[in-house]
Each structure stands twice: as C-alpha cells, then as structure tokens.
PDB file of N, CA and C in Angstrom:
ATOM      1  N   UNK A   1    -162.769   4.053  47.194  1.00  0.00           N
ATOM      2  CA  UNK A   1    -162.182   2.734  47.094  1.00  0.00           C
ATOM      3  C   UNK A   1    -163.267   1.759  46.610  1.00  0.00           C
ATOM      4  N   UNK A   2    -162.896   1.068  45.388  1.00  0.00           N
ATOM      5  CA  UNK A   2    -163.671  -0.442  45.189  1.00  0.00           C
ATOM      6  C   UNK A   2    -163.508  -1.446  45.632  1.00  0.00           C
ATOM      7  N   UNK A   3    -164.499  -2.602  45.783  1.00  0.00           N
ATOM      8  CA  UNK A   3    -164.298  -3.564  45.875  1.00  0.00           C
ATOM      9  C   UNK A   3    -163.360  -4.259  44.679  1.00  0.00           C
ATOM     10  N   UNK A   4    -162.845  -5.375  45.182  1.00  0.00           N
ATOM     11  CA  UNK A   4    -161.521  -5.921  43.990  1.00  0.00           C
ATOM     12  C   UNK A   4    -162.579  -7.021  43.205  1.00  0.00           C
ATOM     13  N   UNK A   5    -162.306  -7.331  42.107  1.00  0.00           N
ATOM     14  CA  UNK A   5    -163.683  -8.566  41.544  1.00  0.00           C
ATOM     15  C   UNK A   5    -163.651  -9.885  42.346  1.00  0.00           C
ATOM     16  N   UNK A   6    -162.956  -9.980  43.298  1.00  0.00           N
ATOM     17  CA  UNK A   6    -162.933 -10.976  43.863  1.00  0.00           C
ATOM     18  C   UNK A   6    -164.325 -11.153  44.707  1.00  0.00           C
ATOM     19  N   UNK A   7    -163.678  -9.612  45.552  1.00  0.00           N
ATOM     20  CA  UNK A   7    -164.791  -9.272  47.112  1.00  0.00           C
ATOM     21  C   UNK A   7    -166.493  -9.081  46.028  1.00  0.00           C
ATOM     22  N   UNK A   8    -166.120  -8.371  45.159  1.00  0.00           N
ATOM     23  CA  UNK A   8    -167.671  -7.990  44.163  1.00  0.00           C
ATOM     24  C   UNK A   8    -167.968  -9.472  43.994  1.00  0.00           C
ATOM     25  N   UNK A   9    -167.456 -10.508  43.424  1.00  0.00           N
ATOM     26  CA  UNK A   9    -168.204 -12.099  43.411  1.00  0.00           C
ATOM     27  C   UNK A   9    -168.574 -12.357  44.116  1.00  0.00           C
ATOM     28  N   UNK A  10    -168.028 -12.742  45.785  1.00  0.00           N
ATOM     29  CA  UNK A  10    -167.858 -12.885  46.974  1.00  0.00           C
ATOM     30  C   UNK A  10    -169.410 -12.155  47.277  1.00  0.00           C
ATOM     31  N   UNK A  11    -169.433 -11.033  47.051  1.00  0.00           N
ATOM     32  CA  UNK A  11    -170.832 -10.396  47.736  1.00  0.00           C
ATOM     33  C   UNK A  11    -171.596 -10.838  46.857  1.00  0.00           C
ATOM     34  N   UNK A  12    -171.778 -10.561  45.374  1.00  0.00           N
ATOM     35  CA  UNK A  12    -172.830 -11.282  44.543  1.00  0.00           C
ATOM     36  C   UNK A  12    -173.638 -12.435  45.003  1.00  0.00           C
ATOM     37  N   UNK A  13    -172.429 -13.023  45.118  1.00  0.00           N
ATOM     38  CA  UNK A  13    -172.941 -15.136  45.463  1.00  0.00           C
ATOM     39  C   UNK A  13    -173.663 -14.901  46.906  1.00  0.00           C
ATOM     40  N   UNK A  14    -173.319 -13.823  47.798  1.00  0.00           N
ATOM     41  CA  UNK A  14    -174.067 -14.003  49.540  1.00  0.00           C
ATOM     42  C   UNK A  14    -175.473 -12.971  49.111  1.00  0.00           C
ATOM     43  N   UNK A  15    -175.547 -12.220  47.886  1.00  0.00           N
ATOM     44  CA  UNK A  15    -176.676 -11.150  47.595  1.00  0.00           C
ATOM     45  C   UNK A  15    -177.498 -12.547  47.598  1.00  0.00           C
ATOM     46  N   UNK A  16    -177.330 -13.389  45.777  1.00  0.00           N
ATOM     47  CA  UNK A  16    -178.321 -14.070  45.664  1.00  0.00           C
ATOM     48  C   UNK A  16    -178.464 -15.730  46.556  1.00  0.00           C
ATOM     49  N   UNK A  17    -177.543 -15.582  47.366  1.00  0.00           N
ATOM     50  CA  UNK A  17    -177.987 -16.956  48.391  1.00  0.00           C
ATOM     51  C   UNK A  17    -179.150 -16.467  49.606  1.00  0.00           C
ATOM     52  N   UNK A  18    -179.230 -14.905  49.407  1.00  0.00           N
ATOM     53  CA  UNK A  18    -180.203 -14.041  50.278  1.00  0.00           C
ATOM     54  C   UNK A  18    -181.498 -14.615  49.172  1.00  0.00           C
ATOM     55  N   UNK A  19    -181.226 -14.289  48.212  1.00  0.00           N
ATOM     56  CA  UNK A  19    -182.193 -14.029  47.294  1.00  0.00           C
ATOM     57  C   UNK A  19    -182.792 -15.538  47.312  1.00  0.00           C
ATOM     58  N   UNK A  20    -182.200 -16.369  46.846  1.00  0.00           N
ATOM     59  CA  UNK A  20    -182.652 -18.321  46.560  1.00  0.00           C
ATOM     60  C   UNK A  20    -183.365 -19.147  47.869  1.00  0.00           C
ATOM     61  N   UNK A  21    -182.873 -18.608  48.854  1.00  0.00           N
ATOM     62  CA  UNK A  21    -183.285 -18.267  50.337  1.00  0.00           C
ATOM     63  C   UNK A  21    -184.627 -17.671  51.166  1.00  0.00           C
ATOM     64  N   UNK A  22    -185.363 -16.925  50.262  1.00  0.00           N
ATOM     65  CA  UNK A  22    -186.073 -15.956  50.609  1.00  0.00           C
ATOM     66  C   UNK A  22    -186.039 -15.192  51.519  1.00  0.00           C
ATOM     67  N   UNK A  23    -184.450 -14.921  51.464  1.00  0.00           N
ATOM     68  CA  UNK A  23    -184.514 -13.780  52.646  1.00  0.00           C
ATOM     69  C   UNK A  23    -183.993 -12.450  52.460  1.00  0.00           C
ATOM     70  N   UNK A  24    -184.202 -12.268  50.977  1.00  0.00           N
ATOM     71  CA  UNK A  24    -184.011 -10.695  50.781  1.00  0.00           C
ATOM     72  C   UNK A  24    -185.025  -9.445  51.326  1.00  0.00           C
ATOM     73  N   UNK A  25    -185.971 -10.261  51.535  1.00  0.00           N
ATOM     74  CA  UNK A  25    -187.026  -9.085  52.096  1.00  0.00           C
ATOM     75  C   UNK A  25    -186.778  -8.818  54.069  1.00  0.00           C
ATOM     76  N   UNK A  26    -186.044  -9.423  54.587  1.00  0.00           N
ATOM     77  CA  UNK A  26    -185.068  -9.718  55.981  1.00  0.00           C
ATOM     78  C   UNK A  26    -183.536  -8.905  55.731  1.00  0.00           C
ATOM     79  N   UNK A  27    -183.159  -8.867  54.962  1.00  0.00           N
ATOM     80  CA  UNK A  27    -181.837  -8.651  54.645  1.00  0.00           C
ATOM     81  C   UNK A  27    -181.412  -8.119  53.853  1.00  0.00           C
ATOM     82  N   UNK A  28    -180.358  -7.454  54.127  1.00  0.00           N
ATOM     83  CA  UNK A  28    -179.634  -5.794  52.836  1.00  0.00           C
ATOM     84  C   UNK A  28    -178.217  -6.279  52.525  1.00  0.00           C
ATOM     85  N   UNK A  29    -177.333  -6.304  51.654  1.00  0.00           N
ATOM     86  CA  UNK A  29    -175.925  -6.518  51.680  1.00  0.00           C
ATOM     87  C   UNK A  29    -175.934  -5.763  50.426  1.00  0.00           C
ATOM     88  N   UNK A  30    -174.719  -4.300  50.891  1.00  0.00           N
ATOM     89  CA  UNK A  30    -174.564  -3.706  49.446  1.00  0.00           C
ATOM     90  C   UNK A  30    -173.428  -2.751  50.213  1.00  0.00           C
ATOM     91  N   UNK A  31    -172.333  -2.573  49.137  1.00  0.00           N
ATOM     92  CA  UNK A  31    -171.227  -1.741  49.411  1.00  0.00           C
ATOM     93  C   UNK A  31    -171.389  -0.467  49.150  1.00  0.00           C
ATOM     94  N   UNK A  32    -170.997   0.968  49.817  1.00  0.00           N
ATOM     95  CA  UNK A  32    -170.729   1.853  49.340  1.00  0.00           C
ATOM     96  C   UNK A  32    -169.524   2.377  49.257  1.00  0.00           C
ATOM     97  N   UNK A  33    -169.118   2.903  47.676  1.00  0.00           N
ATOM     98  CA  UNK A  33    -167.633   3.057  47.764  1.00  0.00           C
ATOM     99  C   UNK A  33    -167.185   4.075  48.110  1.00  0.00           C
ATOM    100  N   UNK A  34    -167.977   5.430  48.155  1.00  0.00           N
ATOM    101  CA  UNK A  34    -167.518   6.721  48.369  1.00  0.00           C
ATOM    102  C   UNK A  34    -166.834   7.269  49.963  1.00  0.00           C
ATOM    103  N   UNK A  35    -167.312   5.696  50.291  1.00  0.00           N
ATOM    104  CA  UNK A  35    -167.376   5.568  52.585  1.00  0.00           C
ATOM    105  C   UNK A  35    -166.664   4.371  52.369  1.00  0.00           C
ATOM    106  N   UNK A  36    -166.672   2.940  51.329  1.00  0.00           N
ATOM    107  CA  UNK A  36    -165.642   1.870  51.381  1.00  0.00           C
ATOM    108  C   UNK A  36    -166.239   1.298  52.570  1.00  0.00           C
ATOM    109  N   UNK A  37    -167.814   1.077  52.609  1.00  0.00           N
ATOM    110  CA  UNK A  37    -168.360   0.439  53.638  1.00  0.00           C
ATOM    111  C   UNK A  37    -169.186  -0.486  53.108  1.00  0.00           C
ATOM    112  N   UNK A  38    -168.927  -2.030  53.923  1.00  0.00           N
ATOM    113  CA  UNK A  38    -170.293  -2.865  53.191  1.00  0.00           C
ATOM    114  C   UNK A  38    -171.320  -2.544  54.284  1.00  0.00           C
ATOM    115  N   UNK A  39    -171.829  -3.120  54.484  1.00  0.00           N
ATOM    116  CA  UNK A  39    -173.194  -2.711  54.760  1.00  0.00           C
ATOM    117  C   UNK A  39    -174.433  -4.059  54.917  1.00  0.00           C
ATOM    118  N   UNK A  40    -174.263  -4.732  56.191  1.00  0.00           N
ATOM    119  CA  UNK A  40    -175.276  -5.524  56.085  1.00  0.00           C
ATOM    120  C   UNK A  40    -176.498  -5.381  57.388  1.00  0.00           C
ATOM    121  N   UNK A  41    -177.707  -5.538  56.890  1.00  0.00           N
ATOM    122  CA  UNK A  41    -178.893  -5.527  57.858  1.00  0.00           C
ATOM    123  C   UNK A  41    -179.783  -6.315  57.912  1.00  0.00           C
ATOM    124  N   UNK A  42    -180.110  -6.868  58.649  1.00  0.00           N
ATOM    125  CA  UNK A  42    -181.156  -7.754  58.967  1.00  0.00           C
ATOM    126  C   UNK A  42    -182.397  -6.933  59.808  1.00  0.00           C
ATOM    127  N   UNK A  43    -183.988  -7.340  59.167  1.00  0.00           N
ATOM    128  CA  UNK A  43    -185.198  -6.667  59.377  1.00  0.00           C
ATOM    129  C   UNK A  43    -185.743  -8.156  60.130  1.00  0.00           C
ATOM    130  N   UNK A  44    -186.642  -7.295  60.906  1.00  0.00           N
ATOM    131  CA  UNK A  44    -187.889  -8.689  61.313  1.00  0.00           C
ATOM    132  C   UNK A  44    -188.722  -8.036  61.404  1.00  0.00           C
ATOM    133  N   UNK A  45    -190.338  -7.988  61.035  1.00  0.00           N
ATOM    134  CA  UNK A  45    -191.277  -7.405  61.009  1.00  0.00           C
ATOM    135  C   UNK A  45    -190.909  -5.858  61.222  1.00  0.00           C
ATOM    136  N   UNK A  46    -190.490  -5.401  60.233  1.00  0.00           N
ATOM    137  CA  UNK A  46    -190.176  -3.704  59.561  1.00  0.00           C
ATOM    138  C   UNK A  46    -189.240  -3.449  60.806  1.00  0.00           C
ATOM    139  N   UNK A  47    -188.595  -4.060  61.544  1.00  0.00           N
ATOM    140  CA  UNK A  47    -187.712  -3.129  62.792  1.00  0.00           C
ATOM    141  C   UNK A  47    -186.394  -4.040  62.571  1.00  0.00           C
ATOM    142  N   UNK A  48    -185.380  -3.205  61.908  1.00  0.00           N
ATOM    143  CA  UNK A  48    -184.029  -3.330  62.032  1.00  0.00           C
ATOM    144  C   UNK A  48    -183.210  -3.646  63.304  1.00  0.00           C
ATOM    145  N   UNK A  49    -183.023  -5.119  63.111  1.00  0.00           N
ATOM    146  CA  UNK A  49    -182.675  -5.810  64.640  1.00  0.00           C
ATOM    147  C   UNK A  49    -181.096  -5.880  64.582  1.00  0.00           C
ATOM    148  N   UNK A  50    -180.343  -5.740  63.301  1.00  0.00           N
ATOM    149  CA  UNK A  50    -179.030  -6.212  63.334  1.00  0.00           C
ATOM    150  C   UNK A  50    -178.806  -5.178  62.292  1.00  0.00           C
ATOM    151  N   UNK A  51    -177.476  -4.213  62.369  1.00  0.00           N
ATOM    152  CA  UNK A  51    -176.461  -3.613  60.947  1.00  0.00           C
ATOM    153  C   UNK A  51    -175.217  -3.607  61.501  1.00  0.00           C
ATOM    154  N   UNK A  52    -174.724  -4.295  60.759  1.00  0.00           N
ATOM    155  CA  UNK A  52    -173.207  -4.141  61.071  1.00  0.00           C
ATOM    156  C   UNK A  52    -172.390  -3.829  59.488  1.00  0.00           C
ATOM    157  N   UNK A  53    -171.537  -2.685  59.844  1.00  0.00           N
ATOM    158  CA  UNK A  53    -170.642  -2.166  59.066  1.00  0.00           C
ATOM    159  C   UNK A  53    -169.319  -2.466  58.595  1.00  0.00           C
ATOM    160  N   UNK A  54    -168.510  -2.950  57.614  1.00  0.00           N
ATOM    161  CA  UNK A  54    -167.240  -3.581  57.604  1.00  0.00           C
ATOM    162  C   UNK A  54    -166.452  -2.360  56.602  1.00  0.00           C
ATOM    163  N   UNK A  55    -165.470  -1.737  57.243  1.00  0.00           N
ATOM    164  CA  UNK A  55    -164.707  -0.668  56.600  1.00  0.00           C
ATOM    165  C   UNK A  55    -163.231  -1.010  56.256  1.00  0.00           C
ATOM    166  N   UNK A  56    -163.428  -0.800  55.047  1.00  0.00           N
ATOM    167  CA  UNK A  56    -162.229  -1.223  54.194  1.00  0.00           C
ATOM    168  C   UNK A  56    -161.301  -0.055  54.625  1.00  0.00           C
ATOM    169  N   UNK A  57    -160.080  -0.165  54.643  1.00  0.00           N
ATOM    170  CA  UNK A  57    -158.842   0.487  54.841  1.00  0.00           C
ATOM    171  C   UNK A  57    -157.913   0.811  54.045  1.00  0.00           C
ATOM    172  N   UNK A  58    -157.331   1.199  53.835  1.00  0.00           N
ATOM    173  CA  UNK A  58    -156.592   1.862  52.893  1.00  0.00           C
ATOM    174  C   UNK A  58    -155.624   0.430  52.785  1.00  0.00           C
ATOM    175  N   UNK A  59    -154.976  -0.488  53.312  1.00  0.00           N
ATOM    176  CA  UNK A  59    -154.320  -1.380  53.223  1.00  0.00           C
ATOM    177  C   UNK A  59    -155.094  -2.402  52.481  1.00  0.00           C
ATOM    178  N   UNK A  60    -156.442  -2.566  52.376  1.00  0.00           N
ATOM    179  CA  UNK A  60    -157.087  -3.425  51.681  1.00  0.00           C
ATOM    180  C   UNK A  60    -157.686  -4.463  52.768  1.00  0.00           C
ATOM    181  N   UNK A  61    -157.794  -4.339  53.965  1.00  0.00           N
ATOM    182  CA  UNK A  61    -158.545  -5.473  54.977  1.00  0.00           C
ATOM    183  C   UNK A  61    -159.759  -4.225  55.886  1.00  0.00           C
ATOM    184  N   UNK A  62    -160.658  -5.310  56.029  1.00  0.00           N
ATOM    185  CA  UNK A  62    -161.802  -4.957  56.736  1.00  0.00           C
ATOM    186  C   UNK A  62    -162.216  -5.109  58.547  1.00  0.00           C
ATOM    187  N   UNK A  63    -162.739  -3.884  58.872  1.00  0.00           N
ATOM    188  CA  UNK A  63    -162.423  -3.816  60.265  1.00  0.00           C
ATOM    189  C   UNK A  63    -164.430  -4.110  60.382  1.00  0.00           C
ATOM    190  N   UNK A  64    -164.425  -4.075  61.272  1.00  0.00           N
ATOM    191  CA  UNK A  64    -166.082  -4.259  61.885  1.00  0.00           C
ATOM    192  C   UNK A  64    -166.067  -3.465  62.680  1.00  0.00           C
ATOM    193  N   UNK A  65    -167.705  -2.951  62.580  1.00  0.00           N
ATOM    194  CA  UNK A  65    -168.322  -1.652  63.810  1.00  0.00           C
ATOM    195  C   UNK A  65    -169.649  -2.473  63.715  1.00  0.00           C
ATOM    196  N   UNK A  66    -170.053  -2.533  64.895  1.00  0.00           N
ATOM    197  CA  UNK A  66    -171.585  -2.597  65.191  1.00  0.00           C
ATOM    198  C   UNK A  66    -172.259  -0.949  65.025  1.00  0.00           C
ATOM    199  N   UNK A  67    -173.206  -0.815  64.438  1.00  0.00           N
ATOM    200  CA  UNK A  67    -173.593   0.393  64.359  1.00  0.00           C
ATOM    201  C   UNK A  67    -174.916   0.967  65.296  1.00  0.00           C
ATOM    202  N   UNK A  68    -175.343  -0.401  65.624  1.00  0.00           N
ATOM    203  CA  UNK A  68    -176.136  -0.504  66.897  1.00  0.00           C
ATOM    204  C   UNK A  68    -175.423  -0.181  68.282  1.00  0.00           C
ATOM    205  N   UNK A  69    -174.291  -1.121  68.233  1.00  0.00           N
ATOM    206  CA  UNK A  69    -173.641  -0.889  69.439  1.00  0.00           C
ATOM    207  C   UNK A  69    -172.789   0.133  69.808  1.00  0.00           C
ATOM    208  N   UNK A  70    -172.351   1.069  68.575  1.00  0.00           N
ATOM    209  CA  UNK A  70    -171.341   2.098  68.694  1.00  0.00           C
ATOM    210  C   UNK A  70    -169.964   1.221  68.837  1.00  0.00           C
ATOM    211  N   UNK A  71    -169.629   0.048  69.031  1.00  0.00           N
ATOM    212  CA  UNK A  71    -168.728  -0.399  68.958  1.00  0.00           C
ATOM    213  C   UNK A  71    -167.589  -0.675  67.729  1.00  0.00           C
ATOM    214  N   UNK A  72    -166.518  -0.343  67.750  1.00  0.00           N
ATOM    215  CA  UNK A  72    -165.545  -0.932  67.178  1.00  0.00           C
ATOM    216  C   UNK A  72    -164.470  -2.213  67.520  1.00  0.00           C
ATOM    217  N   UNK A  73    -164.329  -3.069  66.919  1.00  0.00           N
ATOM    218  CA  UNK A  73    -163.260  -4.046  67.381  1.00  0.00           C
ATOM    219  C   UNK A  73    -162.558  -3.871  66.294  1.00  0.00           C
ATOM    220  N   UNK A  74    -161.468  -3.916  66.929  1.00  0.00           N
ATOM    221  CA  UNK A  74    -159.864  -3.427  66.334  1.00  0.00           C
ATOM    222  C   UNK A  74    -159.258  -4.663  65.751  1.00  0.00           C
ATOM    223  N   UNK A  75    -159.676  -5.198  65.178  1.00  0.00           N
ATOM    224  CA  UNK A  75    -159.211  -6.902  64.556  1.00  0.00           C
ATOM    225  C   UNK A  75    -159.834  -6.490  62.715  1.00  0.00           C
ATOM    226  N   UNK A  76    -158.988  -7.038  62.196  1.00  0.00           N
ATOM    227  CA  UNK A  76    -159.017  -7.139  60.435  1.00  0.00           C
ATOM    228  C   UNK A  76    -159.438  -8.393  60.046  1.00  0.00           C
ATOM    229  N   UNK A  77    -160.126  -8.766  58.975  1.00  0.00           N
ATOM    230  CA  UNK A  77    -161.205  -9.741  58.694  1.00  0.00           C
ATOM    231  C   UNK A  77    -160.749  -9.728  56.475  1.00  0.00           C
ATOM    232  N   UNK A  78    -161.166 -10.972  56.166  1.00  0.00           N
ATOM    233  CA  UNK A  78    -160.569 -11.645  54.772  1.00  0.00           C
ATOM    234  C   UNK A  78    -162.331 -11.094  54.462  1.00  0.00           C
ATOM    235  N   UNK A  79    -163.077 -10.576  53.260  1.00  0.00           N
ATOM    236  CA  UNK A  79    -164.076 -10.691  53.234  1.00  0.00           C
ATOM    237  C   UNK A  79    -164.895 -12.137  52.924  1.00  0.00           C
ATOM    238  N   UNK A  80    -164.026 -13.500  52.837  1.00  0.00           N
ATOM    239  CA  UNK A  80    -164.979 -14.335  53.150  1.00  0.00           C
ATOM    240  C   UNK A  80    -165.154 -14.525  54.232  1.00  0.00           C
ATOM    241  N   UNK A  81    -164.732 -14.610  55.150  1.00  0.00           N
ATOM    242  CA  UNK A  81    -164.784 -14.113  56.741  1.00  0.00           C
ATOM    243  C   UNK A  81    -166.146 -13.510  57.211  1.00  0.00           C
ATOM    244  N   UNK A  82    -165.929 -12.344  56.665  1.00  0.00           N
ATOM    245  CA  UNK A  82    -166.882 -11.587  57.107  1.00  0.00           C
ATOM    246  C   UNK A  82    -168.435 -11.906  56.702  1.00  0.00           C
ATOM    247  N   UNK A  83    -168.635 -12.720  55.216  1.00  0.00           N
ATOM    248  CA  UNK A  83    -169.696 -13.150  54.531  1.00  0.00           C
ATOM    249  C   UNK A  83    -170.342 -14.308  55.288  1.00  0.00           C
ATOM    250  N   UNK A  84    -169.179 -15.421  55.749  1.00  0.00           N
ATOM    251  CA  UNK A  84    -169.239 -16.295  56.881  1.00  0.00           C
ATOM    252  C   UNK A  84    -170.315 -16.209  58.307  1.00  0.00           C
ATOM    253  N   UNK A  85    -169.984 -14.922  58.424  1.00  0.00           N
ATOM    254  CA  UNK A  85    -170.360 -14.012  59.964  1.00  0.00           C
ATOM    255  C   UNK A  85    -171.897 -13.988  59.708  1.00  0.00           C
ATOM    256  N   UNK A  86    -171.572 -13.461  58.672  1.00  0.00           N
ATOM    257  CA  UNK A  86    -173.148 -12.571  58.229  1.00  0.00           C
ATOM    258  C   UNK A  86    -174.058 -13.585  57.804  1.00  0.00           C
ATOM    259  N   UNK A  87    -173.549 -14.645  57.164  1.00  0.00           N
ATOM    260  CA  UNK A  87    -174.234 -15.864  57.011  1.00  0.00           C
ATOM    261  C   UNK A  87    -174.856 -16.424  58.138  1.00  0.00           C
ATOM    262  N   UNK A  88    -174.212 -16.895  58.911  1.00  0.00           N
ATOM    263  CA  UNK A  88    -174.220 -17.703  60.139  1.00  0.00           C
ATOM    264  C   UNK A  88    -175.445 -17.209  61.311  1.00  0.00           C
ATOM    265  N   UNK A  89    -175.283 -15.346  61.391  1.00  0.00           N
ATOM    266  CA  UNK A  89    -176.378 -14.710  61.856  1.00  0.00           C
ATOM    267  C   UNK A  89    -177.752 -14.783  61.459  1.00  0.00           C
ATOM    268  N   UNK A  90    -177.347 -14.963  59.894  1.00  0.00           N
ATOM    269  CA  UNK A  90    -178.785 -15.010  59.140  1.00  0.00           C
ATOM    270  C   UNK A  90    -179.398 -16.349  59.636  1.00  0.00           C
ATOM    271  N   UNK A  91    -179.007 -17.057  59.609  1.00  0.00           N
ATOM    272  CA  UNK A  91    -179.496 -18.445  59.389  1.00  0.00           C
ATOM    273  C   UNK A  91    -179.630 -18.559  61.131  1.00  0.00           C
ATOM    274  N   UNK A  92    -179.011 -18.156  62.021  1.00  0.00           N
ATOM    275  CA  UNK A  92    -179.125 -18.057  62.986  1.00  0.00           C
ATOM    276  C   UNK A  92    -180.394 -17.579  63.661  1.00  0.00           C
ATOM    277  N   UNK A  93    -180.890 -16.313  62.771  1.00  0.00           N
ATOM    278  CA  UNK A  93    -181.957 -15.681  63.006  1.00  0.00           C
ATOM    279  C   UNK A  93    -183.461 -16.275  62.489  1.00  0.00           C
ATOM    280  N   UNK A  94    -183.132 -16.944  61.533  1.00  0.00           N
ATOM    281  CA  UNK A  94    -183.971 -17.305  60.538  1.00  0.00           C
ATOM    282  C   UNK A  94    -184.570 -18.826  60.702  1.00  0.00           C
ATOM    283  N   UNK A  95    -183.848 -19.398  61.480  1.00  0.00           N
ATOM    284  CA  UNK A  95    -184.045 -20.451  61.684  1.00  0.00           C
ATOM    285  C   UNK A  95    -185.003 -21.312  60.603  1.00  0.00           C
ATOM    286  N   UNK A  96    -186.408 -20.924  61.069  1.00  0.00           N
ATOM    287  CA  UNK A  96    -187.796 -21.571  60.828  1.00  0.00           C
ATOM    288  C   UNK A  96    -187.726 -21.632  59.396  1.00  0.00           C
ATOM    289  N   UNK A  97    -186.929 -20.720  58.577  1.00  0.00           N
ATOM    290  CA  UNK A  97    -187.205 -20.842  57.072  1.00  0.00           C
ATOM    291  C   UNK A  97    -186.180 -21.407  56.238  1.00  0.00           C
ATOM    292  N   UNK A  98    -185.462 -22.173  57.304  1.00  0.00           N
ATOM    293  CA  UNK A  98    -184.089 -23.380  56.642  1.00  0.00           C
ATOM    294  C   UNK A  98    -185.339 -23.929  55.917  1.00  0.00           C
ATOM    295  N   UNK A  99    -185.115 -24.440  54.414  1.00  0.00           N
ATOM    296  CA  UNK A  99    -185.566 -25.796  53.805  1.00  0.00           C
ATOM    297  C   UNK A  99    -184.579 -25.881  52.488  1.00  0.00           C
ATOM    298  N   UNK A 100    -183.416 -25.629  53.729  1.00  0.00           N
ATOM    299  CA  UNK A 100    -182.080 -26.338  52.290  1.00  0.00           C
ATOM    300  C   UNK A 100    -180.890 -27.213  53.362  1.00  0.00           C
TER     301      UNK A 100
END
C-alpha cells in the first residue's frame, strides 16, 4: 500500500520542517510501503527515546502502536492528525532549540 499524494505532501512538509528546524539529526519520519507503516523516532544523545508506528489499513485510516510500549490503541487517526502528534512531541522534547 502507498501513501495517496496527499499523505506523501503531508509527510514531505513535516520531513523538511524537521529539516529547517535542525532537528533531523533528533528525528526520523519515513514510510514503508511493503508493512504500510510510517515510522517516526526521536534520538537524544544516540539513545532512541520515542518510535511510534502508524499502520495504514486496508480502509485507508491509520491506527497507532507505541513500539516501545508494545501498545496498541484501537482508535483511527486523519494523517494530519497524526503529523500534529508527532509535531507537538518534537517540540515538546526539544524545547531549548525553539528559535521560530
């Protein structure tokens, strides 16, 4: 399964707001289609503190697994939603290197 060009923009624009940000060297966002999993991680000094997994479904909506936590929550998510999430953590985490 692919992403639709919508969700592919959608991730582009949150890749390089990682990137304009300087926080690509903190942070991973990249889909795989052969699993229909995005895929985001956050690093802090080389130790992977956050990955969470969003699995597309055959209906076209995205579920969340913590992959740390072994958890699944059974709730479906819009992928700006989910970009939202992942945003919010970042910046959450990141605090000290807001200068926007």
């Amino acid at each position: 399964m692919q992403l639709t060009q919508e969700e592919q923009k959608l991730l582009s624009t949150y890749q390089k707001w990682l990137k304009e940000n300087n926080l690509n060297g903190n942070c991973n966002a990249y889909f795989i289609s052969k699993t229909s999993m995005l895929v985001f991680q956050v690093w802090e000094f080389e130790k992977l503190i956050s990955e969470t997994i969003w699995l597309k479904s055959n209906n076209e909506e995205w579920q969340f697994y913590i992959k740390n936590l072994d958890e699944k929550i059974n709730k479906t998510f819009l992928l700006e939603e989910i970009l939202k999430i992942e945003k919010d953590f970042v910046l959450k985490t990141f605090k000290e290197k807001q200068n926007w």
